[in-house]
N, C-alpha and C. Protein backbone atom coordinates (compact mmCIF):
# COMPACT_ATOMS: atom_id res chain seq x y z
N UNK A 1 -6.63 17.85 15.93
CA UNK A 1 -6.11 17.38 14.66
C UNK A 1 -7.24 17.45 13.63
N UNK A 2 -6.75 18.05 12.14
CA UNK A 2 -7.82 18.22 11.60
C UNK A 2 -8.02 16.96 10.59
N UNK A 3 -9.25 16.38 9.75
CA UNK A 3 -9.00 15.55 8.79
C UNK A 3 -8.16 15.27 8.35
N UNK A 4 -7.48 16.26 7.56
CA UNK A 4 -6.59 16.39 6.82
C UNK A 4 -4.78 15.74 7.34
N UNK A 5 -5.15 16.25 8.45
CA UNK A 5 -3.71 15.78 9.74
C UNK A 5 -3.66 14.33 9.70
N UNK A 6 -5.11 13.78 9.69
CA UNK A 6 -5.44 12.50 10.23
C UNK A 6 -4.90 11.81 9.11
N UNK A 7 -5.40 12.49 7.79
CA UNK A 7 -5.08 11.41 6.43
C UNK A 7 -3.50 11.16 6.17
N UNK A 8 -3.20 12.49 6.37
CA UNK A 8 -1.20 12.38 6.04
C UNK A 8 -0.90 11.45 7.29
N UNK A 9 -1.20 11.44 8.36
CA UNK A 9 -0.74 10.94 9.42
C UNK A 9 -0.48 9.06 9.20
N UNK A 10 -1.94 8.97 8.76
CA UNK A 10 -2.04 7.56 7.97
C UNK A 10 -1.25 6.68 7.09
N UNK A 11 -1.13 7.97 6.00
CA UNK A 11 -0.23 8.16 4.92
C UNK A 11 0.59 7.88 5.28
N UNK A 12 1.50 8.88 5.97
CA UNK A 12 3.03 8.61 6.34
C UNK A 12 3.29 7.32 7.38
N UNK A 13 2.49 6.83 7.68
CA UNK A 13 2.98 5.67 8.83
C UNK A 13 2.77 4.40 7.58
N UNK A 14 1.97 4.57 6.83
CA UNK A 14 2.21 3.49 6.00
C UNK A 14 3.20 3.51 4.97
N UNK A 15 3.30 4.66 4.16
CA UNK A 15 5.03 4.64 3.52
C UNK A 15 5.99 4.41 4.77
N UNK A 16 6.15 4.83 5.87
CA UNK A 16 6.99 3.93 7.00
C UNK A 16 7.46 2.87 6.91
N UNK A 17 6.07 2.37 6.90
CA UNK A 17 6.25 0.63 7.20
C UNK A 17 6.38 0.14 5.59
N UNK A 18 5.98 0.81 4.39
CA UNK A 18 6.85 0.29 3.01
C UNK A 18 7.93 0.23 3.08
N UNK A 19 8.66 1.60 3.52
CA UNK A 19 10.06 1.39 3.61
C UNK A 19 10.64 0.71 4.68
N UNK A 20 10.70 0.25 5.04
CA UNK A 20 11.20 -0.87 6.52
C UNK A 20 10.13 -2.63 5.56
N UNK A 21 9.73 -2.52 4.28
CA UNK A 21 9.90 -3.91 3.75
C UNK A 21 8.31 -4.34 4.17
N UNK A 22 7.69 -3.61 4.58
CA UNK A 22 5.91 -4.21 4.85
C UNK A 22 4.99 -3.16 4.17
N UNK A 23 4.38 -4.19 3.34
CA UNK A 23 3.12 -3.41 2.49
C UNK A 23 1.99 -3.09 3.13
N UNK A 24 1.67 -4.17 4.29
CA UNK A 24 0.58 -3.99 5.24
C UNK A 24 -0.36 -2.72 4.94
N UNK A 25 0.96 -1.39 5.74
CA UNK A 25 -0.33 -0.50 5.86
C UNK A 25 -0.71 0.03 5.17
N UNK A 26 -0.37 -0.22 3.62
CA UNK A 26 -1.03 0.46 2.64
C UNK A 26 -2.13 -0.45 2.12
N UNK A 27 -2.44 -1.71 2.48
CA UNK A 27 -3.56 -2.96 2.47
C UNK A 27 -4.36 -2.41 3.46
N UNK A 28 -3.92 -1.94 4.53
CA UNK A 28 -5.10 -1.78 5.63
C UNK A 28 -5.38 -0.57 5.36
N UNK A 29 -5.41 0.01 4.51
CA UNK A 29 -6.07 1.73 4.21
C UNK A 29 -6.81 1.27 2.88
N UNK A 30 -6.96 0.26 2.08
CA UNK A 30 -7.20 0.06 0.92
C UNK A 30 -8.93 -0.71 1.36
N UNK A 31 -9.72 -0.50 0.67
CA UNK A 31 -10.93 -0.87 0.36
C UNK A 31 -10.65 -1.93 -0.75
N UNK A 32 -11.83 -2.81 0.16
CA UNK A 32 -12.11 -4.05 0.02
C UNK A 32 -12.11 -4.49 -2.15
N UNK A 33 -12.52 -3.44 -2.14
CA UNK A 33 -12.63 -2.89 -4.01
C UNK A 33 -12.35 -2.12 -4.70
N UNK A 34 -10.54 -1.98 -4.00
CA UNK A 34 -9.63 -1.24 -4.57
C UNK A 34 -9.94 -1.65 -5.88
N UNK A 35 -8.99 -0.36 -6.66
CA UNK A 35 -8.59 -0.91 -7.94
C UNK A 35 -7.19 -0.43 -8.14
N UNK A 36 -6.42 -0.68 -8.62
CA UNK A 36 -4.60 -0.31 -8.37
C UNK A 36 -4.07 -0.54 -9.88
N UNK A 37 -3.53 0.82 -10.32
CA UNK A 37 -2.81 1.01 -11.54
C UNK A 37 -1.51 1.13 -11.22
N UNK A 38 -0.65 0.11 -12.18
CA UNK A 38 0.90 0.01 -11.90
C UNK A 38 1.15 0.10 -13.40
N UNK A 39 2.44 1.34 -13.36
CA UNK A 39 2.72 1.13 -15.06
C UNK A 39 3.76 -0.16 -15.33
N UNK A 40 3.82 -0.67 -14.36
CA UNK A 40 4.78 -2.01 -14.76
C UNK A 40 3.88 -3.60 -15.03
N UNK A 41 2.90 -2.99 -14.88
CA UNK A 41 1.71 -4.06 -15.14
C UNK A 41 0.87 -3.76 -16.16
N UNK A 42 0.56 -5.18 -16.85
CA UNK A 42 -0.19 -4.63 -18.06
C UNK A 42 -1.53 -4.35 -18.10
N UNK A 43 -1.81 -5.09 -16.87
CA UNK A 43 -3.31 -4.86 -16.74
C UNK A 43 -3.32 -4.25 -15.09
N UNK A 44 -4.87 -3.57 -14.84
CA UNK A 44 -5.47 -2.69 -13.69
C UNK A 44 -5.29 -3.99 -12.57
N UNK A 45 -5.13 -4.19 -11.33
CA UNK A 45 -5.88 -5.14 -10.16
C UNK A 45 -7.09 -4.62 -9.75
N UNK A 46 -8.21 -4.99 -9.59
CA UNK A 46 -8.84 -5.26 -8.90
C UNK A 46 -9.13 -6.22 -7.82
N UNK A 47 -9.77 -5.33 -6.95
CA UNK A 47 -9.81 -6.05 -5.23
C UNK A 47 -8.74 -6.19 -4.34
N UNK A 48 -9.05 -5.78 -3.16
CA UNK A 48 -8.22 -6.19 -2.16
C UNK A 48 -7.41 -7.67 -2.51
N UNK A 49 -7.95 -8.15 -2.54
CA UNK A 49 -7.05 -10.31 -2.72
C UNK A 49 -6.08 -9.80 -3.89
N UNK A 50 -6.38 -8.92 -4.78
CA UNK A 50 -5.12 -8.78 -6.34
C UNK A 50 -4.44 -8.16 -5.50
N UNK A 51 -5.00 -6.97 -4.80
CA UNK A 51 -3.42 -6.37 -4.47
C UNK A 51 -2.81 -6.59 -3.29
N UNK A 52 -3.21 -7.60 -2.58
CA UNK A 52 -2.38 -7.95 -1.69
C UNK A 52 -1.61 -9.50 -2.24
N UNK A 53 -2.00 -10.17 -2.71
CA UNK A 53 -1.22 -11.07 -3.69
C UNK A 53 0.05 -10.01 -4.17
N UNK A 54 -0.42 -8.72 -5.15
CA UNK A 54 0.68 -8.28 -5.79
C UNK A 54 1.73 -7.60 -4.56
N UNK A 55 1.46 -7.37 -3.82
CA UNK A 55 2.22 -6.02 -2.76
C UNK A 55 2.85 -7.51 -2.32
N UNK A 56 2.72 -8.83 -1.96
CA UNK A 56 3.55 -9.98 -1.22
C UNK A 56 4.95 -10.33 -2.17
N UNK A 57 4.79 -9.72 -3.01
CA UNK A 57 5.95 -10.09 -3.65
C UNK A 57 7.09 -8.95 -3.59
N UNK A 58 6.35 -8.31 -2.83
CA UNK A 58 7.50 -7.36 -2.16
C UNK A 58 8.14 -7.14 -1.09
N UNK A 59 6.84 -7.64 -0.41
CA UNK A 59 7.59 -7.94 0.98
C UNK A 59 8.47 -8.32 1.63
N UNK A 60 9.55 -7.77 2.46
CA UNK A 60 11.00 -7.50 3.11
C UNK A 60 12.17 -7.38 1.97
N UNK A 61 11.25 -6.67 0.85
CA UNK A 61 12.00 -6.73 -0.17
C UNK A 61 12.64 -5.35 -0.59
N UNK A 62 12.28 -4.37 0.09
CA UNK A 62 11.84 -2.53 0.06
C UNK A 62 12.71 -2.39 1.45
N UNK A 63 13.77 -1.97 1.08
CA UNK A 63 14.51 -0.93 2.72
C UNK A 63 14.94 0.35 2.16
N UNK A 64 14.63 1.18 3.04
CA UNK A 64 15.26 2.72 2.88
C UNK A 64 15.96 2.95 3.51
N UNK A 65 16.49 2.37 4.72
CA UNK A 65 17.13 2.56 6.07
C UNK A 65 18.68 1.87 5.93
């Protein structure tokens, strides 16, 4: 498997688990000093703690299934 395999692989298991209502694995791929642009927000988050505060208000809230 090359890098590249590894990153989509990542990727796609965490949009997975967005759609089935858990933000998780896109928190556990995120550095500690993310920074996260949402155009529905007026301002940038910074840090892991902003955006997992913001991603909880979504939680089991997102189904695709």
């Amino acid at each position: 498997m090359t890098i590249e395999d590894e990153i989509l692989a990542l990727e796609k298991e965490a949009l997975r688990r967005w759609c089935d209502g858990d933000p998780s694995g896109f928190l556990e791929l995120s550095a500690d000093d993310v920074v996260y642009f949402d155009p529905l927000l007026e301002r940038r988050l910074d840090g892991l703690d902003a955006l997992t505060a913001y991603y909880e208000g979504a939680r089991g809230k997102i189904k695709t299934k």
